[in-house]
Structure formats: C-alpha cells, structure tokens
Protein backbone atom coordinates (compact mmCIF):
# COMPACT_ATOMS: atom_id res chain seq x y z
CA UNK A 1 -21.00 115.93 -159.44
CA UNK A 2 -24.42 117.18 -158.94
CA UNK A 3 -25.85 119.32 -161.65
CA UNK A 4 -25.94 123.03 -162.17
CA UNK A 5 -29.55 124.61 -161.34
CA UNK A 6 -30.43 124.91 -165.18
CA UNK A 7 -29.40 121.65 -166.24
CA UNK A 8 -31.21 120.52 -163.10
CA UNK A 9 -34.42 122.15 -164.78
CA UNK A 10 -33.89 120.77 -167.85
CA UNK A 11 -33.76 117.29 -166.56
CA UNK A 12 -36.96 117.79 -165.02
CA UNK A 13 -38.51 118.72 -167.74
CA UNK A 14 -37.58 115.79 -169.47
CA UNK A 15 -38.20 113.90 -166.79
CA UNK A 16 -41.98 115.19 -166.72
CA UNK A 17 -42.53 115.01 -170.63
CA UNK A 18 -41.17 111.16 -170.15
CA UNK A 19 -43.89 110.89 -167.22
CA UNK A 20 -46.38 112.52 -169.90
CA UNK A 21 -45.69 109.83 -172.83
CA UNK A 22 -46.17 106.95 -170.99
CA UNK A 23 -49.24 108.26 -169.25
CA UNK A 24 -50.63 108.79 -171.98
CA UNK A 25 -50.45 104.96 -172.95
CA UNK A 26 -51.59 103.33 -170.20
CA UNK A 27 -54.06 100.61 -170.37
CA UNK A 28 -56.31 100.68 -167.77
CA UNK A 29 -55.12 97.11 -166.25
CA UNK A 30 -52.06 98.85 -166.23
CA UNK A 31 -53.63 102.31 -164.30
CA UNK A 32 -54.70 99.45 -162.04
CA UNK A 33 -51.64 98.41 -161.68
CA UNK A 34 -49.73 97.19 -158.14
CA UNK A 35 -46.12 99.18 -157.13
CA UNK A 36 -43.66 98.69 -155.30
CA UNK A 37 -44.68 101.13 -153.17
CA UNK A 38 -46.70 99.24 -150.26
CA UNK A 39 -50.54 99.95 -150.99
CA UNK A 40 -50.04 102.21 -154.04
CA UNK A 41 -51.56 101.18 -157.36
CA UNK A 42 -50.20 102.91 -160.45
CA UNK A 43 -52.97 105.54 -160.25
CA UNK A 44 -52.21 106.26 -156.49
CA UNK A 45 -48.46 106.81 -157.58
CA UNK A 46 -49.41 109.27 -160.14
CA UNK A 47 -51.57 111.10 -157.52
CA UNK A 48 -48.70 111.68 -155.11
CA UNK A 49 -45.96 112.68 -157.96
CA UNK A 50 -48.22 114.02 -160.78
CA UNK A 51 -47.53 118.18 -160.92
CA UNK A 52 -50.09 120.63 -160.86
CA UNK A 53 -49.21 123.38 -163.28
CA UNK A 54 -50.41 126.27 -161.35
CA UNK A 55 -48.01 125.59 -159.13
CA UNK A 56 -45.72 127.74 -161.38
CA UNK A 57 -48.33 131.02 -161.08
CA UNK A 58 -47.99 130.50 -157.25
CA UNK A 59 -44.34 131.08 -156.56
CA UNK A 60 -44.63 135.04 -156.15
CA UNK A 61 -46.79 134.60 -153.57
CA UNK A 62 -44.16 132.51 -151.63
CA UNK A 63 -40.91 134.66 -152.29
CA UNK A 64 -39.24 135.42 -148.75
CA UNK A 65 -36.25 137.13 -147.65
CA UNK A 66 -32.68 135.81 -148.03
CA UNK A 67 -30.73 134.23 -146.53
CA UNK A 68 -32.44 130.87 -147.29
CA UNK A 69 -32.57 128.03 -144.06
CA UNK A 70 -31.75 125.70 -146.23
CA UNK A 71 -29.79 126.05 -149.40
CA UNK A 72 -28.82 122.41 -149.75
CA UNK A 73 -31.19 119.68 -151.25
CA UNK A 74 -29.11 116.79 -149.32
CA UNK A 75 -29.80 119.06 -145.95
CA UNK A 76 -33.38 119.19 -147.26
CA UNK A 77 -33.98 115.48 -147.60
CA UNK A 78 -32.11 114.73 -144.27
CA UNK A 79 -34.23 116.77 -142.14
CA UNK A 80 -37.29 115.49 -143.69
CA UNK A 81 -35.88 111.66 -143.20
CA UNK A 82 -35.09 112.04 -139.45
CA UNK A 83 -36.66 109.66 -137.01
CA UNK A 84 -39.23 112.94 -135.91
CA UNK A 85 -39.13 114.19 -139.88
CA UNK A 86 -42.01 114.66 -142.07
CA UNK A 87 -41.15 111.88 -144.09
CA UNK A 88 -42.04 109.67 -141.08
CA UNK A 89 -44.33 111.41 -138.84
CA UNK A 90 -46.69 112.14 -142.57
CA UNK A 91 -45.49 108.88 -143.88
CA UNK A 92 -49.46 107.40 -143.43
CA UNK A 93 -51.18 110.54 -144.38
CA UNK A 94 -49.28 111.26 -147.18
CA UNK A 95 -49.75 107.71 -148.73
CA UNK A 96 -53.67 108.57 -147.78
CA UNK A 97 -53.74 111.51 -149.33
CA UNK A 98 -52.20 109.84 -152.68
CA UNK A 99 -54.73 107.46 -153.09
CA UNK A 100 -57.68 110.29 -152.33
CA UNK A 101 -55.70 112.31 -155.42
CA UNK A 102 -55.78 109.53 -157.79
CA UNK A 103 -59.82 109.51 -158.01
CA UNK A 104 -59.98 112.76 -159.79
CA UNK A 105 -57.03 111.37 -161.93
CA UNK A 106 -57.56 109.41 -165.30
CA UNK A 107 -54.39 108.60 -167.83
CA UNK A 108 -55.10 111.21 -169.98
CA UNK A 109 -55.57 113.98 -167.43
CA UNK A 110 -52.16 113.22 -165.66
CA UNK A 111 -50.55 113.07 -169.13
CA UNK A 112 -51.24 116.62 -169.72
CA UNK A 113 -50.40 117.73 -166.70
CA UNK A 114 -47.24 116.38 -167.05
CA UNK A 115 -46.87 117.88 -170.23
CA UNK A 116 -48.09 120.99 -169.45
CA UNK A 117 -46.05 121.51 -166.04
CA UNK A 118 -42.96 120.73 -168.40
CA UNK A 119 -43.56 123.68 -170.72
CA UNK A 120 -44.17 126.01 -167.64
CA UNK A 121 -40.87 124.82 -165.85
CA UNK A 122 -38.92 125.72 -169.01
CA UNK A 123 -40.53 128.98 -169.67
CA UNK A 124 -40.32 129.60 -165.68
CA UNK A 125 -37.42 132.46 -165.89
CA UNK A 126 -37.56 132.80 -162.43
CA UNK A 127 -34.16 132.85 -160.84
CA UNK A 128 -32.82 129.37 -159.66
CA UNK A 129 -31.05 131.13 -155.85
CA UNK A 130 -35.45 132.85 -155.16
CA UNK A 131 -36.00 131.52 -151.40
CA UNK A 132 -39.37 131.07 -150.90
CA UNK A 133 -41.06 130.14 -147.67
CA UNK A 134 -40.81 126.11 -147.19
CA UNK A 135 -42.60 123.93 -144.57
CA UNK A 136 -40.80 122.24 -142.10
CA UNK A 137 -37.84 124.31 -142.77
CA UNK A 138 -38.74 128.09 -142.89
CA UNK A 139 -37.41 128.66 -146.41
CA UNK A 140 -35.07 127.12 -149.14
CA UNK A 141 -34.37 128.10 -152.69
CA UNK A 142 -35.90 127.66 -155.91
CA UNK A 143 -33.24 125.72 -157.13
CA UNK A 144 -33.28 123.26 -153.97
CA UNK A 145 -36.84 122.30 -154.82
CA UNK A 146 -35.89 121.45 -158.78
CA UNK A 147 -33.27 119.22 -157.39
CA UNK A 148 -35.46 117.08 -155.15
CA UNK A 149 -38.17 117.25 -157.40
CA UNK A 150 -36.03 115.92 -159.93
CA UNK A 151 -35.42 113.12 -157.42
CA UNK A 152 -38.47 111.96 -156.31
CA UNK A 153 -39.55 112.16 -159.93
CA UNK A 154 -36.83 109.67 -161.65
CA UNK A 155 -36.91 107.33 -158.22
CA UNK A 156 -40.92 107.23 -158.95
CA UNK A 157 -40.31 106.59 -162.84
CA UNK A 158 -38.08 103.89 -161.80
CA UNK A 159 -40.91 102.76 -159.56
CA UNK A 160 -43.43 102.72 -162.62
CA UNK A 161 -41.29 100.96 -164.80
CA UNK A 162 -41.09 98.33 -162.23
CA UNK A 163 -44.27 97.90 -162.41
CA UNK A 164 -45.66 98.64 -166.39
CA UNK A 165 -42.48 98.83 -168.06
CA UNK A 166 -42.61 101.44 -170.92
CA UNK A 167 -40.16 103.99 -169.75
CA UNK A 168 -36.74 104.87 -167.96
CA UNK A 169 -35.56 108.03 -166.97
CA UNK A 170 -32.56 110.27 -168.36
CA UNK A 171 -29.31 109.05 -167.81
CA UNK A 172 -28.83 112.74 -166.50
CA UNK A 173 -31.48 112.37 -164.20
CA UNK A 174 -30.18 109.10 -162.97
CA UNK A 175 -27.03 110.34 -162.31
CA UNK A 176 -28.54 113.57 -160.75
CA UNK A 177 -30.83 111.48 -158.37
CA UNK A 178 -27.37 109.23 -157.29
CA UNK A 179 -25.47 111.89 -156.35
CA UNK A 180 -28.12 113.84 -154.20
CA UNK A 181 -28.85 110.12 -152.45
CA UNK A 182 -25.44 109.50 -151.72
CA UNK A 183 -24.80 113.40 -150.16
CA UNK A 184 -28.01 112.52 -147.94
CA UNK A 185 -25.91 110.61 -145.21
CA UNK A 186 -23.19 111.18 -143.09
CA UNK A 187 -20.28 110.92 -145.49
CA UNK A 188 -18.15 108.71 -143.42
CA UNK A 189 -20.60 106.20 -143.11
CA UNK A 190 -21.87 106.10 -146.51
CA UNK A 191 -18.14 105.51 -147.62
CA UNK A 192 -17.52 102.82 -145.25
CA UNK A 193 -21.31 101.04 -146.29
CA UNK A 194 -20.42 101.92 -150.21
CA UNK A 195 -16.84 100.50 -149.86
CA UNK A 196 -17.90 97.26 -148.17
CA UNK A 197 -16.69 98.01 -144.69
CA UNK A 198 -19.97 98.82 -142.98
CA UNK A 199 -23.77 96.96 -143.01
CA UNK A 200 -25.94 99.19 -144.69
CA UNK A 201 -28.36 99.08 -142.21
CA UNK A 202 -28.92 102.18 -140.04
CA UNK A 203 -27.22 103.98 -143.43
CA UNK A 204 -29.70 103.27 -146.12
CA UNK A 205 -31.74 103.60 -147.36
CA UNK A 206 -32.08 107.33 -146.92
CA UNK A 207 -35.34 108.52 -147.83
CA UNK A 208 -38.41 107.24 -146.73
C-alpha cells in the first residue's frame, strides 16, 4: 500500500537528511566517482537530484485552480515514460544539464542543501491535495510531487550506494518507491511479468 501524503513527507525528509550525511563524507575520488547511470559521475548525480531549498518559498507562486490533471503519481510517471514523454524526448538534455549543475556543486555544498531542503519540507505546512501548475501535464498536486520525489530520490540513493557504498535508504522509502513502480504499468501485464508468465521486456523497466 502506498503511503499517506504525510508519511510520504516524512520519508523524504529522511530520505534527504540520509542524502545530506553521506555527502558530507565523500572523498573526493569518491565525488569522482563512476554510476550506474551511463555518463554520470557521482557529482553529476548529485546535480540532477540534489534540492534547491528555495524551491519551498516558490510554491505560492505556482498554486492553480482545482481540479488537478493529474492527481496520481503512477499517472504522472507514465505520461512522462511514454515513447513521445519527457523522460525520452529530454532524456539527453536532462543528463546535460546534470553534469553542467554539478560544477557549481562541491560535497559540502550539496550536503547542506540536502539538509536544509529537509528542514523546509517538514516545516512546509502547506496542504498535501494544493495543485499547482505542472509541465507537461497542466497541473498535479502537492502531494503527487512528494511521492515521485520520494522516488527518484531512494532509486538515486540506491544508485550512489552502488557506486560509494555508505548509505541505503528507509525501508519506508523502499517500500514507498516499489509500490509507485509497480502501479506505473498496465496492471495486467505487470502481474503476468511479476508472476512469471510474461518477458519483462516491453513491461519494465518503467521509468527512464
């Protein structure tokens, strides 16, 4: 079961304070570090998932009128991971733009970022159902961008691990980030892949 929109927050939170420790130790062989994630050293990684804390004084300025387009953060993800989706048509400028991001980036700085976007996000008493205006989609709710921020955040931690070792994420978050992955597809198929009765390819995986 996916979690409620303030547990979701809290897990992000953590998520971003466990982000924040282990920035803070990294060597700088390790900031130089290769990923799994093709052409991404550890420093590009933390320039396309590192938060910037005034993200939190911009939200007023994106509140829109309900109803939200999207109020799903499986809908979310499979729009954006359609063949024409942003996650593929941006796929080569957004890996650009990760690397540009990392040169104004040292260990230290993305630590307290991290740490400092975490004590926003928990004093952030904004209301969880806001819509605010969204690209791509028109508009989606506060508590849809938590969820697949959450996501991308633990899949990335898993993705430094990999690659410095040091940290894991939340067993909450873990279990958060399954469920949203597996409510991405088209449930009949990812029961017939998850129950051995179907390749996975063409199924997974489901975000780019």
């Amino acid at each position: 079961m996916r979690l409620d929109a303030e547990a979701t927050r809290a897990a992000l939170a953590d998520a971003w304070e466990r982000w924040a420790r282990r920035c803070a130790e990294l060597t700088e062989k390790e900031w130089s570090a290769p990923t799994r994630c093709g052409g991404w050293d550890v420093a590009a990684l933390l320039g396309h998932v590192c938060p910037e804390p005034t993200m939190f004084d911009r939200i007023a300025a994106t509140v829109a009128d309900p109803p939200a387009a999207v109020t799903d953060a499986a809908i979310l993800l499979r729009r954006f991971n359609e063949p024409d989706g942003v996650a593929n048509t941006g796929a080569e400028r957004l890996a650009a733009q990760a690397v540009a991001d990392a040169t104004v980036l040292t260990p230290r700085s993305a630590s307290d970022r991290f740490a400092e976007s975490a004590r926003a996000l928990r004093d952030n008493a904004t209301p969880p159902a806001t819509v605010i205006a969204y690209p791509h989609v028109g508009s989606t709710t506060l508590a849809v961008i938590t969820e697949v921020a959450l996501m991308e955040s633990t899949v990335h931690l898993l993705d430094l691990a990999a690659a410095v070792g040091g940290v894991e994420p939340s067993p909450e978050a873990l279990a958060a980030t399954r469920d949203l992955l597996v409510a991405v597809p088209d449930p009949t198929a990812a029961v017939e892949v998850l129950a051995g009765r179907r390749a996975p390819s063409g199924v997974v995986p489901v975000i780019r």
